[in-house]
C-alpha atoms as a PDB file:
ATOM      1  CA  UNK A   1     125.265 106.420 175.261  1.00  0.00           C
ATOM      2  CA  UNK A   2     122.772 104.133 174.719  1.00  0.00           C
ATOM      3  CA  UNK A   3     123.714 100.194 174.635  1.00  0.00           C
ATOM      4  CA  UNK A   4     121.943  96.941 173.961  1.00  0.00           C
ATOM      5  CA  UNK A   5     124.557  94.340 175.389  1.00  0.00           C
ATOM      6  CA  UNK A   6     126.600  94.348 178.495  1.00  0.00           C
ATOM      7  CA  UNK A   7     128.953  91.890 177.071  1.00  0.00           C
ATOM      8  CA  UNK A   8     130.215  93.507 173.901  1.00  0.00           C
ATOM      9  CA  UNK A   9     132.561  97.282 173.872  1.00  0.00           C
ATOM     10  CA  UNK A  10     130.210  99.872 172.955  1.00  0.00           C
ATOM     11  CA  UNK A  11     131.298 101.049 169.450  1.00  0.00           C
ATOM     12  CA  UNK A  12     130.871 104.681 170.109  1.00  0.00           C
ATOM     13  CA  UNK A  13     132.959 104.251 173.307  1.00  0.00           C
ATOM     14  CA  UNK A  14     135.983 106.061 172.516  1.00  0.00           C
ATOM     15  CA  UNK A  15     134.554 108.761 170.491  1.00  0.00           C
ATOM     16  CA  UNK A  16     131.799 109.577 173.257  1.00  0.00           C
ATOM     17  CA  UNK A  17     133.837 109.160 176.307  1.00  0.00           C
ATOM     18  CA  UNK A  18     137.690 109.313 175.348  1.00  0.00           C
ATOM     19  CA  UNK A  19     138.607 105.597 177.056  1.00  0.00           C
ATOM     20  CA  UNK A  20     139.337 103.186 174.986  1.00  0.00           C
ATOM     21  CA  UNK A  21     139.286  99.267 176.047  1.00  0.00           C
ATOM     22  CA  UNK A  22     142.868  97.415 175.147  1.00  0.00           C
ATOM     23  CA  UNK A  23     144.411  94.526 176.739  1.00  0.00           C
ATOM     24  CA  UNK A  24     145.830  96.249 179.546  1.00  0.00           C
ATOM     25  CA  UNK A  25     142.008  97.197 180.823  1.00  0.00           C
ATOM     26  CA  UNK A  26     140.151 100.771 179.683  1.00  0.00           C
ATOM     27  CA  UNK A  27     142.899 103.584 178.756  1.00  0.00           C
ATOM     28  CA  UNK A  28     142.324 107.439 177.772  1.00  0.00           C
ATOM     29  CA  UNK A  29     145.689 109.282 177.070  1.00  0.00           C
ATOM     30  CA  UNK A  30     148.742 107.360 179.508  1.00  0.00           C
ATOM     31  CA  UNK A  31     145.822 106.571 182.189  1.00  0.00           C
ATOM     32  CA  UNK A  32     144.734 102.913 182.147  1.00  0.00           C
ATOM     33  CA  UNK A  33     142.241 101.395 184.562  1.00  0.00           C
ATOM     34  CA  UNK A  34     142.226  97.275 184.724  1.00  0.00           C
ATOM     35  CA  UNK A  35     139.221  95.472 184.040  1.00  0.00           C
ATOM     36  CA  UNK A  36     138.215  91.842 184.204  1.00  0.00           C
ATOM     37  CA  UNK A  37     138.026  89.323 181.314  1.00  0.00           C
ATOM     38  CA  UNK A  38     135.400  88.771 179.861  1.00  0.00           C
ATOM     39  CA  UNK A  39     134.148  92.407 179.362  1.00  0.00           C
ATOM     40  CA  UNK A  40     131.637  92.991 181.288  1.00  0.00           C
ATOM     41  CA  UNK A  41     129.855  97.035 180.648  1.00  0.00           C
ATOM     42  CA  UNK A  42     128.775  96.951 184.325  1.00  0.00           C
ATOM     43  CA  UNK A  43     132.481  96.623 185.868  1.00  0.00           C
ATOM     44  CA  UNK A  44     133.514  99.199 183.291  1.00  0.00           C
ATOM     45  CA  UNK A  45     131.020 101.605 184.875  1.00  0.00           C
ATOM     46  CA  UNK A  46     131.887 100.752 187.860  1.00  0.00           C
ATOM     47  CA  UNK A  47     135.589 101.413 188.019  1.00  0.00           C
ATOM     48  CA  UNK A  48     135.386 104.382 185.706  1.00  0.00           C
ATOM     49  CA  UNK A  49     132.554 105.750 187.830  1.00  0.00           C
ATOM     50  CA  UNK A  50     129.592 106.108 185.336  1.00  0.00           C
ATOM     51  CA  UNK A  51     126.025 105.668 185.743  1.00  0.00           C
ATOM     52  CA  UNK A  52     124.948 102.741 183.869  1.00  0.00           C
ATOM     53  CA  UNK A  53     120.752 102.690 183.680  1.00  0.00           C
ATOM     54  CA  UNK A  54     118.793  99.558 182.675  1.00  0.00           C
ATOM     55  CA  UNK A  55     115.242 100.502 180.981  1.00  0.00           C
ATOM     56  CA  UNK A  56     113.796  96.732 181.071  1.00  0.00           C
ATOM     57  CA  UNK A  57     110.740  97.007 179.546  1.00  0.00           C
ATOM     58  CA  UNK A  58     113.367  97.941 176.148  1.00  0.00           C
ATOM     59  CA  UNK A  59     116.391  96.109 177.107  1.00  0.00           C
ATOM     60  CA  UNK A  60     118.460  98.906 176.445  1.00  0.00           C
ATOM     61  CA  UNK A  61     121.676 100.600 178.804  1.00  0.00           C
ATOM     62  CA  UNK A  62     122.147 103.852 179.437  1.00  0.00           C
ATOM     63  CA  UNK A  63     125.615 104.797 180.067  1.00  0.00           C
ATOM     64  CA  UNK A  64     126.049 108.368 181.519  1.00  0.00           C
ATOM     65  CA  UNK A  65     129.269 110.442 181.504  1.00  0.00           C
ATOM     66  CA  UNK A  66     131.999 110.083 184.089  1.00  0.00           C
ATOM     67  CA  UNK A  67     131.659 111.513 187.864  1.00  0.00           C
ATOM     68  CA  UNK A  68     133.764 111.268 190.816  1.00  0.00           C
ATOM     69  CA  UNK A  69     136.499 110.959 188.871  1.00  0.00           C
ATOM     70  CA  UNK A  70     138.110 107.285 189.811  1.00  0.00           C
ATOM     71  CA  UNK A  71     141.125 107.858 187.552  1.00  0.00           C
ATOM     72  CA  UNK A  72     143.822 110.597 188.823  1.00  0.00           C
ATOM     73  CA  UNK A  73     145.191 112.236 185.848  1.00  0.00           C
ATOM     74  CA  UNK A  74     147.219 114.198 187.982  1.00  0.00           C
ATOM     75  CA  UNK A  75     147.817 114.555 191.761  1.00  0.00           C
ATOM     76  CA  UNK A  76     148.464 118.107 192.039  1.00  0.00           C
ATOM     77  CA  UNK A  77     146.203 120.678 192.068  1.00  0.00           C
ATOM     78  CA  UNK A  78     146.313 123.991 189.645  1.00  0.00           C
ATOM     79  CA  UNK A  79     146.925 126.894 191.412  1.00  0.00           C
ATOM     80  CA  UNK A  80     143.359 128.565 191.396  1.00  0.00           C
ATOM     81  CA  UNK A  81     142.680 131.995 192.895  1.00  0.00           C
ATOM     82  CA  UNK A  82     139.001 132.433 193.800  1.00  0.00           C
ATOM     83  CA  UNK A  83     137.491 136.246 195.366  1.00  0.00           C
ATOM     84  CA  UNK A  84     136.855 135.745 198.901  1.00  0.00           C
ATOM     85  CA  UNK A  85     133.847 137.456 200.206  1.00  0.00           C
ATOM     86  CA  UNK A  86     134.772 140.418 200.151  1.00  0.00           C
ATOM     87  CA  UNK A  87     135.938 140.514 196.447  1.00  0.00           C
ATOM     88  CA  UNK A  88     139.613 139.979 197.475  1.00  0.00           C
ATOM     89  CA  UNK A  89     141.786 137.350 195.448  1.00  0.00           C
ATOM     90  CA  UNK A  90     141.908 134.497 197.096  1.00  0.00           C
ATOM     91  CA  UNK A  91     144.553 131.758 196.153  1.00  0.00           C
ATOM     92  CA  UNK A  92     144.039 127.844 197.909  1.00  0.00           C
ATOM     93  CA  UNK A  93     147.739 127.313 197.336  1.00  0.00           C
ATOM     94  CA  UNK A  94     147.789 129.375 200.935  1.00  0.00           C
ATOM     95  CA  UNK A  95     146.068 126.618 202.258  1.00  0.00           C
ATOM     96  CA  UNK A  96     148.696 124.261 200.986  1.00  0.00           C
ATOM     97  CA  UNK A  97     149.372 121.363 204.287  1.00  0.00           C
ATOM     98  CA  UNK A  98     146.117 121.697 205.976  1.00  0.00           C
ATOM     99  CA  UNK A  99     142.384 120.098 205.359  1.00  0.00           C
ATOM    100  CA  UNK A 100     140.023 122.054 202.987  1.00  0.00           C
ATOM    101  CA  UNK A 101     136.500 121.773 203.054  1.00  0.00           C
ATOM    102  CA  UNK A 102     135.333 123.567 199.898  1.00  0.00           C
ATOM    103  CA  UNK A 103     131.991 124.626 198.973  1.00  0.00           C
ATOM    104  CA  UNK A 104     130.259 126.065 195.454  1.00  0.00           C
ATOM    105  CA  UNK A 105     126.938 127.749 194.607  1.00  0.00           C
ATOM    106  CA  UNK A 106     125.613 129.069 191.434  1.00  0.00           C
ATOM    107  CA  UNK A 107     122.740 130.552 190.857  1.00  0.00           C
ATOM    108  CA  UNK A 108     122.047 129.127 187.265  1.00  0.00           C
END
């Protein structure tokens, strides 16, 4: 989303990202993450863990979808089943009470 002013809510906020900004700091669903007052775009960012890119030479913001994922929406995990390698199902909830290190590839 592409912004002008860091002091001001983006008007396309909610529609482009799902948070909305209420008194109670920036919410999306029953999740609500404080912010300071005044509003400041950067903090938002910040705490909601998007990129937020200055172009100076046109004044202009660049705010980039979330990642990292600051906000829990849940604490427990799905139960996913993956193919080990050799093709057999796989399910993490096995590993349920010890420490994971989990690694993806894809090709595309």
């Amino acid at each position: 989303m592409i912004v002008d002013r860091l002091d001001r809510v983006p008007s396309a906020l909610e529609q482009r990202t799902g948070w909305e900004v209420k008194p109670e700091g920036a919410c999306r669903g029953d999740v609500c993450v404080p912010l300071a007052s005044p509003f400041d775009l950067r903090e938002l960012a910040r705490r909601l863990g998007m990129e937020l890119v200055h172009d100076q030479q046109h004044g202009l913001w660049a705010l980039g979808p979330e990642s990292g994922g600051r906000a829990l929406h849940t604490a427990e995990l799905p139960d996913i089943v993956l193919p080990d390698r050799n093709g057999e199902d796989f399910s993490l909830r096995s590993l349920r009470g010890t420490k994971v290190c989990m690694i993806a590839w894809a090709s595309w």
